[in-house]
C-alpha atoms as a PDB file:
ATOM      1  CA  UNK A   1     -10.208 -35.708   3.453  1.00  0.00           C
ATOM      2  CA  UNK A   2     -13.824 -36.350   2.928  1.00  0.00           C
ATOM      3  CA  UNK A   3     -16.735 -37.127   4.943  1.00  0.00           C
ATOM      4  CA  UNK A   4     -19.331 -39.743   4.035  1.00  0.00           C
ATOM      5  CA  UNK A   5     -21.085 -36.669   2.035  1.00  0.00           C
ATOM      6  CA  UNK A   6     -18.289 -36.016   0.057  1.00  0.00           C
ATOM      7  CA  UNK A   7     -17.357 -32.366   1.265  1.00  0.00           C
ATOM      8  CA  UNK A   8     -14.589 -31.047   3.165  1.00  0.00           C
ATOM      9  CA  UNK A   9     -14.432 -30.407   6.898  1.00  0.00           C
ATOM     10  CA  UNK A  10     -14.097 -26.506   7.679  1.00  0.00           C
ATOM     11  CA  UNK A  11     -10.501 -26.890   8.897  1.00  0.00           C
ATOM     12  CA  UNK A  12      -9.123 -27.888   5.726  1.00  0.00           C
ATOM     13  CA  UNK A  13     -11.096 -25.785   4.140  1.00  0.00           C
ATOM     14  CA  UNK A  14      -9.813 -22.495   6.447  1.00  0.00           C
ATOM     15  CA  UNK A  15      -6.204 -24.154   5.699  1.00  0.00           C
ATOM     16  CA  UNK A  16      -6.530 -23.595   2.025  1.00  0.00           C
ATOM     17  CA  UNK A  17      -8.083 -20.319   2.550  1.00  0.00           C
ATOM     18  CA  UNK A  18      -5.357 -18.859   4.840  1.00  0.00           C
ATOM     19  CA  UNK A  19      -2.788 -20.426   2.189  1.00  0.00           C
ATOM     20  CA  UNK A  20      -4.201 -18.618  -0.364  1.00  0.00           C
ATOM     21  CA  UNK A  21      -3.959 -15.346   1.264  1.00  0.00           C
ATOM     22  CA  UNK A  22      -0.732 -15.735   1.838  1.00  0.00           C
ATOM     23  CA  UNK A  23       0.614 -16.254  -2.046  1.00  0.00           C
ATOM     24  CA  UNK A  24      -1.551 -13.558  -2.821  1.00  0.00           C
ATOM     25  CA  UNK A  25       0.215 -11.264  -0.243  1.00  0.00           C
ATOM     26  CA  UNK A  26       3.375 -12.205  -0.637  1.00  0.00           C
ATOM     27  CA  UNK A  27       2.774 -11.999  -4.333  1.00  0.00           C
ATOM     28  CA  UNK A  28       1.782  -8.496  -4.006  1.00  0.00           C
ATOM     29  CA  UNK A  29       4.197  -7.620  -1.322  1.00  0.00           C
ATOM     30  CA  UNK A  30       7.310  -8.928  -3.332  1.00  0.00           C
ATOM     31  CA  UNK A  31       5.927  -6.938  -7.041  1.00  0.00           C
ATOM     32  CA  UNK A  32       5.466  -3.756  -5.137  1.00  0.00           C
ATOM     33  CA  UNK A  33       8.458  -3.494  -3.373  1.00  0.00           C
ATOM     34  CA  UNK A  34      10.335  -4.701  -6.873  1.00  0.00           C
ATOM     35  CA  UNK A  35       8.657  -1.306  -8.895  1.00  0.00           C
ATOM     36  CA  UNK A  36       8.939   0.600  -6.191  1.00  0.00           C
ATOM     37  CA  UNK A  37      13.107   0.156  -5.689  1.00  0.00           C
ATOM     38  CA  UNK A  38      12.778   0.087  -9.541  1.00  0.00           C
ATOM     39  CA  UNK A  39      11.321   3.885  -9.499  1.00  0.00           C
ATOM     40  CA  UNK A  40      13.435   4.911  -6.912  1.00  0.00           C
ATOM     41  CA  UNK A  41      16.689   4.085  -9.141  1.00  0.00           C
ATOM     42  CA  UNK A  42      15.278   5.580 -12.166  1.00  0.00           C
ATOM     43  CA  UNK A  43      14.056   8.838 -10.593  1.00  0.00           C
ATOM     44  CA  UNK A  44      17.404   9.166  -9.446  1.00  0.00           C
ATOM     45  CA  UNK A  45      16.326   8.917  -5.039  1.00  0.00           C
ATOM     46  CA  UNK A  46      18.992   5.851  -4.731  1.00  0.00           C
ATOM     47  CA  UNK A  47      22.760   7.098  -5.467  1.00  0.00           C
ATOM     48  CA  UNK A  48      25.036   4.573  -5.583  1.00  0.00           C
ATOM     49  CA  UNK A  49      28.780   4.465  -6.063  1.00  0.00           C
ATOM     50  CA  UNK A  50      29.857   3.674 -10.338  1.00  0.00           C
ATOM     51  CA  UNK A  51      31.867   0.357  -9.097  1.00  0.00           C
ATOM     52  CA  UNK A  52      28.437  -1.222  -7.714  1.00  0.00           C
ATOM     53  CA  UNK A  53      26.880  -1.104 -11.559  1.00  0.00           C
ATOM     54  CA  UNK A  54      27.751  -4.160 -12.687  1.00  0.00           C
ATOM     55  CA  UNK A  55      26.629  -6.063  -9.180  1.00  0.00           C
ATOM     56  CA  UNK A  56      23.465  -4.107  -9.181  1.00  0.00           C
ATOM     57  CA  UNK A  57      22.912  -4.644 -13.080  1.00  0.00           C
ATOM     58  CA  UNK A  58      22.898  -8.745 -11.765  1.00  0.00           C
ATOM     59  CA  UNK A  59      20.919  -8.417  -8.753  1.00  0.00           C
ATOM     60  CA  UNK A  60      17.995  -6.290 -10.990  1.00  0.00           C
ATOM     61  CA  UNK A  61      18.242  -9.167 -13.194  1.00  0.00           C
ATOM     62  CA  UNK A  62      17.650 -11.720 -10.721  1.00  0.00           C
ATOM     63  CA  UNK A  63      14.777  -9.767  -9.087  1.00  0.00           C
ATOM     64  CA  UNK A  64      13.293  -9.468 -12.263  1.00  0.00           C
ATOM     65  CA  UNK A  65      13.535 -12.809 -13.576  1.00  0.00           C
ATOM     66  CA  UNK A  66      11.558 -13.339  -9.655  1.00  0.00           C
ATOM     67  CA  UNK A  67       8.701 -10.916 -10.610  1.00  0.00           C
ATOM     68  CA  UNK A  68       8.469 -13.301 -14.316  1.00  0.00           C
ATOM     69  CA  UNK A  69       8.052 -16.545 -11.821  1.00  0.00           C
ATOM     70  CA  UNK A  70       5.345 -14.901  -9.752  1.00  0.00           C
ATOM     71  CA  UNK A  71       3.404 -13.664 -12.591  1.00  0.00           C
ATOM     72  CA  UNK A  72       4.316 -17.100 -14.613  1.00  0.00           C
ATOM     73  CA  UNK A  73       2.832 -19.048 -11.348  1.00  0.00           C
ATOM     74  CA  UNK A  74      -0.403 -16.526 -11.284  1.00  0.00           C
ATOM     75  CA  UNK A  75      -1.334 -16.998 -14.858  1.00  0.00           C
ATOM     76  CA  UNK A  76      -0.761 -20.444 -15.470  1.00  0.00           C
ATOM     77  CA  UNK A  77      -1.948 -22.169 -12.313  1.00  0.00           C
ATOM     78  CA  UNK A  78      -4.878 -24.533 -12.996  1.00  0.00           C
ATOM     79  CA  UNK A  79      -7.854 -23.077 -10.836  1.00  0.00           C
ATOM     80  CA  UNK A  80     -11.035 -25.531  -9.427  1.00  0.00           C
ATOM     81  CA  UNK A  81     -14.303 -25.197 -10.718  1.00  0.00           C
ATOM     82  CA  UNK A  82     -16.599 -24.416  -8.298  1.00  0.00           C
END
């Protein structure tokens, strides 16, 4: 909402502001924690039993086709001029 000047009062302003924050953590929060279980797998730290490849082989597809969305959603947003 706008006052009679046309600008925005500071609370929706601080709203956006905290919002934005908050994809840009969880962004962050989500792609480190993906490479970071990735490298742990492929320097051999995480053992797990030969049965669980196939269910892991899914679930690392699904997690990566999550980091493609995030980075999809970063690079293609439309941004205001300001």
């Amino acid at each position: 909402m706008a006052d009679e000047q046309g600008t925005q009062p500071t609370t929706v302003y601080s709203f956006r502001k905290i919002f934005a924050y908050t994809q840009v953590a969880l962004s962050v929060l989500f792609i480190a924690g993906y490479f970071f279980i990735l490298s742990l797998f492929l320097l051999g730290y995480i053992n797990t039993p030969p049965t669980w490849r196939d269910a892991l082989t899914a679930l690392l597809g699904v997690v990566t086709a999550g980091v493609m969305q995030i980075i999809g959603y970063w690079f293609s947003r439309q941004r205001e001029n300001s």
